[in-house]
Protein backbone atom coordinates (compact mmCIF):
# COMPACT_ATOMS: atom_id res chain seq x y z
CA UNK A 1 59.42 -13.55 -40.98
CA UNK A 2 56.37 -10.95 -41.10
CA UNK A 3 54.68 -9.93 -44.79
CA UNK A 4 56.72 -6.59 -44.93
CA UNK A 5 60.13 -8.33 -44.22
CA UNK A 6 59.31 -11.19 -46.67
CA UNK A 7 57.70 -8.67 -49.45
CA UNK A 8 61.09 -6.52 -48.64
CA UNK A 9 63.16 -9.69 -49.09
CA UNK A 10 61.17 -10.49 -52.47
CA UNK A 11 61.72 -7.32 -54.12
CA UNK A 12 65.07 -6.61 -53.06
CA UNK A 13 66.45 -9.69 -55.00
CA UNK A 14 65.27 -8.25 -58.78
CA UNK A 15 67.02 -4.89 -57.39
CA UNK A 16 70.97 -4.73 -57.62
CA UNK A 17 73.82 -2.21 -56.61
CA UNK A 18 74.16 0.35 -59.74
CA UNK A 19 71.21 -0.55 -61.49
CA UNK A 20 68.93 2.67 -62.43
CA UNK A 21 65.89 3.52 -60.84
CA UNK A 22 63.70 7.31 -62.45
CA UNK A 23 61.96 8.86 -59.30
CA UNK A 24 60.08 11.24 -58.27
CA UNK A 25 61.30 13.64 -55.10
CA UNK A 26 58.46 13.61 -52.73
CA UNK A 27 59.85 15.15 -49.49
CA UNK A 28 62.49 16.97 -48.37
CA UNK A 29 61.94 17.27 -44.55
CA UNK A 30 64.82 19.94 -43.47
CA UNK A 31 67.25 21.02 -45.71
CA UNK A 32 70.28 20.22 -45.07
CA UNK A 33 68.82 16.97 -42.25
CA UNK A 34 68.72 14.03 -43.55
CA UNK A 35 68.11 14.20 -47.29
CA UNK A 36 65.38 13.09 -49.63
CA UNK A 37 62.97 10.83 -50.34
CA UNK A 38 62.04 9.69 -53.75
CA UNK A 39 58.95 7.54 -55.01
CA UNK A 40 60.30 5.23 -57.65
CA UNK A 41 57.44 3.55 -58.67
CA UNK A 42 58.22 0.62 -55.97
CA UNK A 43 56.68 -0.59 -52.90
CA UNK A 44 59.18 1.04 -50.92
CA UNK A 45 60.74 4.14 -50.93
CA UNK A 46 63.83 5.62 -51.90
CA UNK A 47 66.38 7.84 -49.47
CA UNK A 48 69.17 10.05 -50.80
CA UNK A 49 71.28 10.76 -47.87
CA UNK A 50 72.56 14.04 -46.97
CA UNK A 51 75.34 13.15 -47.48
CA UNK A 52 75.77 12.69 -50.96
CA UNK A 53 73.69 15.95 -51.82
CA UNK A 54 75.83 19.64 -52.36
CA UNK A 55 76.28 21.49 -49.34
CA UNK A 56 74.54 24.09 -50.76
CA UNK A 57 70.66 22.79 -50.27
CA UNK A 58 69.47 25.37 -53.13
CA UNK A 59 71.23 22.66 -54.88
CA UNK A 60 68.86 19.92 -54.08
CA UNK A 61 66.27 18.43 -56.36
CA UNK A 62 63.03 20.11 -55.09
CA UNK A 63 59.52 18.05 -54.28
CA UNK A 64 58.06 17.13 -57.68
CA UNK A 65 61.72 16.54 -59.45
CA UNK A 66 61.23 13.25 -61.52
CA UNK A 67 65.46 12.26 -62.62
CA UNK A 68 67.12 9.42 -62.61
CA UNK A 69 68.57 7.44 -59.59
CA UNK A 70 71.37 4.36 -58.87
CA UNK A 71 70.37 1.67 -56.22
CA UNK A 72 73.58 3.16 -53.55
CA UNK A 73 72.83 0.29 -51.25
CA UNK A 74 70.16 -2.55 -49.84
CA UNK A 75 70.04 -3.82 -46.41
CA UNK A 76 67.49 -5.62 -44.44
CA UNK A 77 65.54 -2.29 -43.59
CA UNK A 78 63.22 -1.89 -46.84
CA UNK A 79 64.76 0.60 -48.05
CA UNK A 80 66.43 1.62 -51.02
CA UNK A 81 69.30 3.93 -50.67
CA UNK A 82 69.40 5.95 -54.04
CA UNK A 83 72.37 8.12 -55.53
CA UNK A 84 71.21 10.71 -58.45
CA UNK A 85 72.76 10.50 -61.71
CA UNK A 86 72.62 14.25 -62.55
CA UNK A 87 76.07 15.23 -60.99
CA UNK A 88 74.37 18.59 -60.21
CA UNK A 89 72.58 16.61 -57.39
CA UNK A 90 75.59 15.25 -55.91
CA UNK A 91 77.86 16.94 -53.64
CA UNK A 92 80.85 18.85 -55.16
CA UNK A 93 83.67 16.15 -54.29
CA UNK A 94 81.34 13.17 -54.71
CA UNK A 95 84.74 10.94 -56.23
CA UNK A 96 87.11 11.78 -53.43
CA UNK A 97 84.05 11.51 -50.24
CA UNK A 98 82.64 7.74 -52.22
CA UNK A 99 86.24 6.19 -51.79
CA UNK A 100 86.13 6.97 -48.33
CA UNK A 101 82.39 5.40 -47.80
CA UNK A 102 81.82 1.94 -46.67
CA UNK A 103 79.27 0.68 -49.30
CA UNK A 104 79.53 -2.05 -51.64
CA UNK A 105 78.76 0.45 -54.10
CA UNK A 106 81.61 2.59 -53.25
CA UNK A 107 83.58 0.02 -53.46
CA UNK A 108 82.70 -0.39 -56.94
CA UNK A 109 84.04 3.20 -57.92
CA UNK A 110 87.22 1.98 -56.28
CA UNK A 111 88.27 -0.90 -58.21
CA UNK A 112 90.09 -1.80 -61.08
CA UNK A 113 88.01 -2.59 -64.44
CA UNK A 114 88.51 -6.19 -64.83
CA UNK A 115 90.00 -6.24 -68.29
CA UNK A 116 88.51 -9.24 -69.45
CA UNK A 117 85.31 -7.98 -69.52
């Protein structure tokens, strides 16, 4: 395992699905590619995909935005895919899209409360 996979490894076990991340936006390459990337204070960076941004990219959190962000997902790339909080920064049918998503977080949006919690 090289240093980057095993520092990856390291720090993605004290992240988990949900938990909140603030960030800075610190490019947005196209509007409308393939979303944006966010500094959140980490040694790796955070990606909002298109896909979960409006349609409408005057929508978008612009370079310099600091909000809030959810860990979306983790795999072995490092990584960290990020969904904002701010509803205004998510695309208009964000509920209905997630349940068709294949993300462990998605599937979190999908599933009954556990009522002895």
């Amino acid at each position: 395992m090289s240093a980057v996979e095993e520092s990856w490894e390291q720090l993605r076990s004290h992240l988990r699905l949900g938990q909140r991340l603030t960030g800075t936006v610190v490019w947005v390459p196209r509007p409308g590619g393939i979303g944006i990337g966010v500094d959140v204070g980490l040694a790796v960076g955070g990606l909002v995909d298109v896909l979960m941004l409006p349609l409408d990219v005057s929508k978008w959190p612009t370079v310099g935005t600091r909000t809030e962000f959810e860990v979306w997902w983790l795999d072995q790339r490092p990584r960290i895919r990020l969904k904002p909080v701010d509803p205004g920064y998510l695309r208009d049918d964000f509920d209905a899209w997630a349940r068709t998503v294949r993300s462990p977080a998605a599937a979190c949006l999908t599933e009954p409360a556990d009522p002895g919690r």
